[in-house]
C-alpha atoms as a PDB file:
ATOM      1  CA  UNK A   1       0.972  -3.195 -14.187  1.00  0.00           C
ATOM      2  CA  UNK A   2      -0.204   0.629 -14.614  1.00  0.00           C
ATOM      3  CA  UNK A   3      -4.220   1.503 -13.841  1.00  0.00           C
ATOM      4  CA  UNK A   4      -5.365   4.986 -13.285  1.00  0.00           C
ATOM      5  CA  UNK A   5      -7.763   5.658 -10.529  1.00  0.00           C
ATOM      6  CA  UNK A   6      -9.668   8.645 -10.455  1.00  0.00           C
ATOM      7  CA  UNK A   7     -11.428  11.227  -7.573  1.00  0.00           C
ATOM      8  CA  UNK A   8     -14.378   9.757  -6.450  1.00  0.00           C
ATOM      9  CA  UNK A   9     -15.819  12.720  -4.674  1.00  0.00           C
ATOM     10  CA  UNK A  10     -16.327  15.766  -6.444  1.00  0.00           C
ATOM     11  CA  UNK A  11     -13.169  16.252  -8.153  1.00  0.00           C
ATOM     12  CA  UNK A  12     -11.384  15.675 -10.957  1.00  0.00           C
ATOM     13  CA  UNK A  13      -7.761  14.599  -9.841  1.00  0.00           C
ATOM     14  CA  UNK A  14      -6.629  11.193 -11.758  1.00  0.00           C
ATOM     15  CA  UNK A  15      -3.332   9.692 -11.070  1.00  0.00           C
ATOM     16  CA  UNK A  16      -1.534   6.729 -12.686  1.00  0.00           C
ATOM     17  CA  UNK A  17      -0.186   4.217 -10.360  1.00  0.00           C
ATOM     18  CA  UNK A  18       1.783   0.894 -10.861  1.00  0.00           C
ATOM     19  CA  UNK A  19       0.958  -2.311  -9.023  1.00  0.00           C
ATOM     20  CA  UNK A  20       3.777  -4.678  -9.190  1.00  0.00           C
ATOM     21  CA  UNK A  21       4.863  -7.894  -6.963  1.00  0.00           C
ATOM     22  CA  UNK A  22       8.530  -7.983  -5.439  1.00  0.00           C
ATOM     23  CA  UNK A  23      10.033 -11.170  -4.757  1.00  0.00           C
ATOM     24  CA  UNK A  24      12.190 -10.113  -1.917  1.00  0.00           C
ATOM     25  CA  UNK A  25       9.677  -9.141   0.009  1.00  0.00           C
ATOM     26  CA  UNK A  26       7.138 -10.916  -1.262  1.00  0.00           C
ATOM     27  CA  UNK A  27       4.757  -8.347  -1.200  1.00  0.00           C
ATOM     28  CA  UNK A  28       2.354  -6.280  -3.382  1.00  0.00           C
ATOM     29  CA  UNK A  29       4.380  -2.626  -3.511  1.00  0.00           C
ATOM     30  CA  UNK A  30       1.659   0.395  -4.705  1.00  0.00           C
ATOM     31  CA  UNK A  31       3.536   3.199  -6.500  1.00  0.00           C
ATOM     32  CA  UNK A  32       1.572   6.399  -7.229  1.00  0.00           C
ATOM     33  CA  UNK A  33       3.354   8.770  -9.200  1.00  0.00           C
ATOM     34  CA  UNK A  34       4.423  11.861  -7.826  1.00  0.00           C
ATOM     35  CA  UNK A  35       4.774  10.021  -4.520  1.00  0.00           C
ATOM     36  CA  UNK A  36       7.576   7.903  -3.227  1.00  0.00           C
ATOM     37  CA  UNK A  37       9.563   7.218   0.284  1.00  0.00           C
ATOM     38  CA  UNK A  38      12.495   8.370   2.081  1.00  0.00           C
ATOM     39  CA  UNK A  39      14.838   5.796   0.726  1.00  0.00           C
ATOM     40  CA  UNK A  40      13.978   5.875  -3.140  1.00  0.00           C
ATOM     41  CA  UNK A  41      15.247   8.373  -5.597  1.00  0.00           C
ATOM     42  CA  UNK A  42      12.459   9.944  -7.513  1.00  0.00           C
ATOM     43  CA  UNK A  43      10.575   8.358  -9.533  1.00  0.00           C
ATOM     44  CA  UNK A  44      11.426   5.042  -7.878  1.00  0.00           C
ATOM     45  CA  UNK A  45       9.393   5.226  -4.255  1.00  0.00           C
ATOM     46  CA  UNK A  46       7.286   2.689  -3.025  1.00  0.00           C
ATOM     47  CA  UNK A  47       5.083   3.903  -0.018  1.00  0.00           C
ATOM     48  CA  UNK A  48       2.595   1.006   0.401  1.00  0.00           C
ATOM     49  CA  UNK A  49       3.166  -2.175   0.798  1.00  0.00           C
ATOM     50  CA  UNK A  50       1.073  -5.762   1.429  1.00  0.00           C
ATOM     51  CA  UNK A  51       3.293  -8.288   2.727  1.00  0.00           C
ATOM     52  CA  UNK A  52       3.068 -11.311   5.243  1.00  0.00           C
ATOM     53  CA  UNK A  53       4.854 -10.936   8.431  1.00  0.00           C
ATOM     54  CA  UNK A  54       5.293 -13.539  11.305  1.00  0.00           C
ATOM     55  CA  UNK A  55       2.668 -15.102   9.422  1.00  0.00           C
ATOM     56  CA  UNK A  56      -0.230 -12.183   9.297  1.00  0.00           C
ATOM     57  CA  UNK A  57      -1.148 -10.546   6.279  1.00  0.00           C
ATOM     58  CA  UNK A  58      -0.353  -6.506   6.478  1.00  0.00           C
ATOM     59  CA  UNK A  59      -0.338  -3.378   5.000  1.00  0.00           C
ATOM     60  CA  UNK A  60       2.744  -1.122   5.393  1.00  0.00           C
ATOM     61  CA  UNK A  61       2.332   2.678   4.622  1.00  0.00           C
ATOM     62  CA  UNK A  62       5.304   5.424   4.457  1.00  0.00           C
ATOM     63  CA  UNK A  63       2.814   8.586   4.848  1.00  0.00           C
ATOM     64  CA  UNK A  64       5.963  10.962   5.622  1.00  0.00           C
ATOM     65  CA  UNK A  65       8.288  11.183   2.978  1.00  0.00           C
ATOM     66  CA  UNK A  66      10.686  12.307   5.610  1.00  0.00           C
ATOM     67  CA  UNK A  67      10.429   9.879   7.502  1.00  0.00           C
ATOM     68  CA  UNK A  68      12.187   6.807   7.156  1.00  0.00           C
ATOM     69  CA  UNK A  69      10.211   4.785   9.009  1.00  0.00           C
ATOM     70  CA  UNK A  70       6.540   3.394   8.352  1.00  0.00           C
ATOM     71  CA  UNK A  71       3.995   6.046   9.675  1.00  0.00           C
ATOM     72  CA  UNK A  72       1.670   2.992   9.408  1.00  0.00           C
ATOM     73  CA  UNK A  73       1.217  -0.749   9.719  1.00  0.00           C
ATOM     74  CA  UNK A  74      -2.284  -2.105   9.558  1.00  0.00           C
ATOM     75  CA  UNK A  75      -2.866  -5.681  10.569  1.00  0.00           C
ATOM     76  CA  UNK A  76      -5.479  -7.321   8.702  1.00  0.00           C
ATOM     77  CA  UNK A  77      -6.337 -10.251  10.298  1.00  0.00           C
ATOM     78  CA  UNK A  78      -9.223  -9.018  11.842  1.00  0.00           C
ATOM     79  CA  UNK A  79     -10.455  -8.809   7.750  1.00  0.00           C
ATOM     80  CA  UNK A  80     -10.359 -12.822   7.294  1.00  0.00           C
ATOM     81  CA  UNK A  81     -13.551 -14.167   5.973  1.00  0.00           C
ATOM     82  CA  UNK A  82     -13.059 -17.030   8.465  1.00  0.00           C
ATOM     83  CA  UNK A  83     -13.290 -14.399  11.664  1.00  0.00           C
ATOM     84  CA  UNK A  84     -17.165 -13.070   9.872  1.00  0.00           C
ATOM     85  CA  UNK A  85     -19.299 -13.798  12.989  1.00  0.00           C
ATOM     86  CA  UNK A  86     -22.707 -14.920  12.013  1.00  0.00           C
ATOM     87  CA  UNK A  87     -25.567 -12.465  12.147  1.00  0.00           C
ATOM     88  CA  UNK A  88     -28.158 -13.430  15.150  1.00  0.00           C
END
């Protein structure tokens, strides 16, 4: 699936990006184009990611495209609607 998103400050930069599921990870992989990772040919990069590990939802980001590594991985369990404390 393609969308375009679009500056949202003042700016008028608009990039097409695919949103597609992958079953060996089963994740959510977000491919801007233009951008990729370390691994990937171009054209073909990946550099976020939502996947489930050890049971926690996360995001996975490869900021550095020289880097081979993740330059980020975001836990969001803190974000679960069950962990919303009630306001006083």
């Amino acid at each position: 699936m393609y969308t375009t998103i679009k500056e949202v400050s003042d700016g008028d930069r608009a990039l097409n990006v695919s949103v597609k599921p992958v079953i060996d990870y089963r994740g959510v992989l977000v491919c801007p184009d233009g951008y990729g990772d370390h691994c990937s040919a171009d054209g073909k990069g990946e550099p976020v990611l939502l996947e489930i590990c050890e049971g926690k939802l996360r995001l996975v980001i490869w900021g550095d495209i020289n880097q081979e590594d993740p330059t980020h991985i975001i836990d969001l369990e803190g974000a679960r609607e069950d962990k919303r404390k009630d306001e006083p």
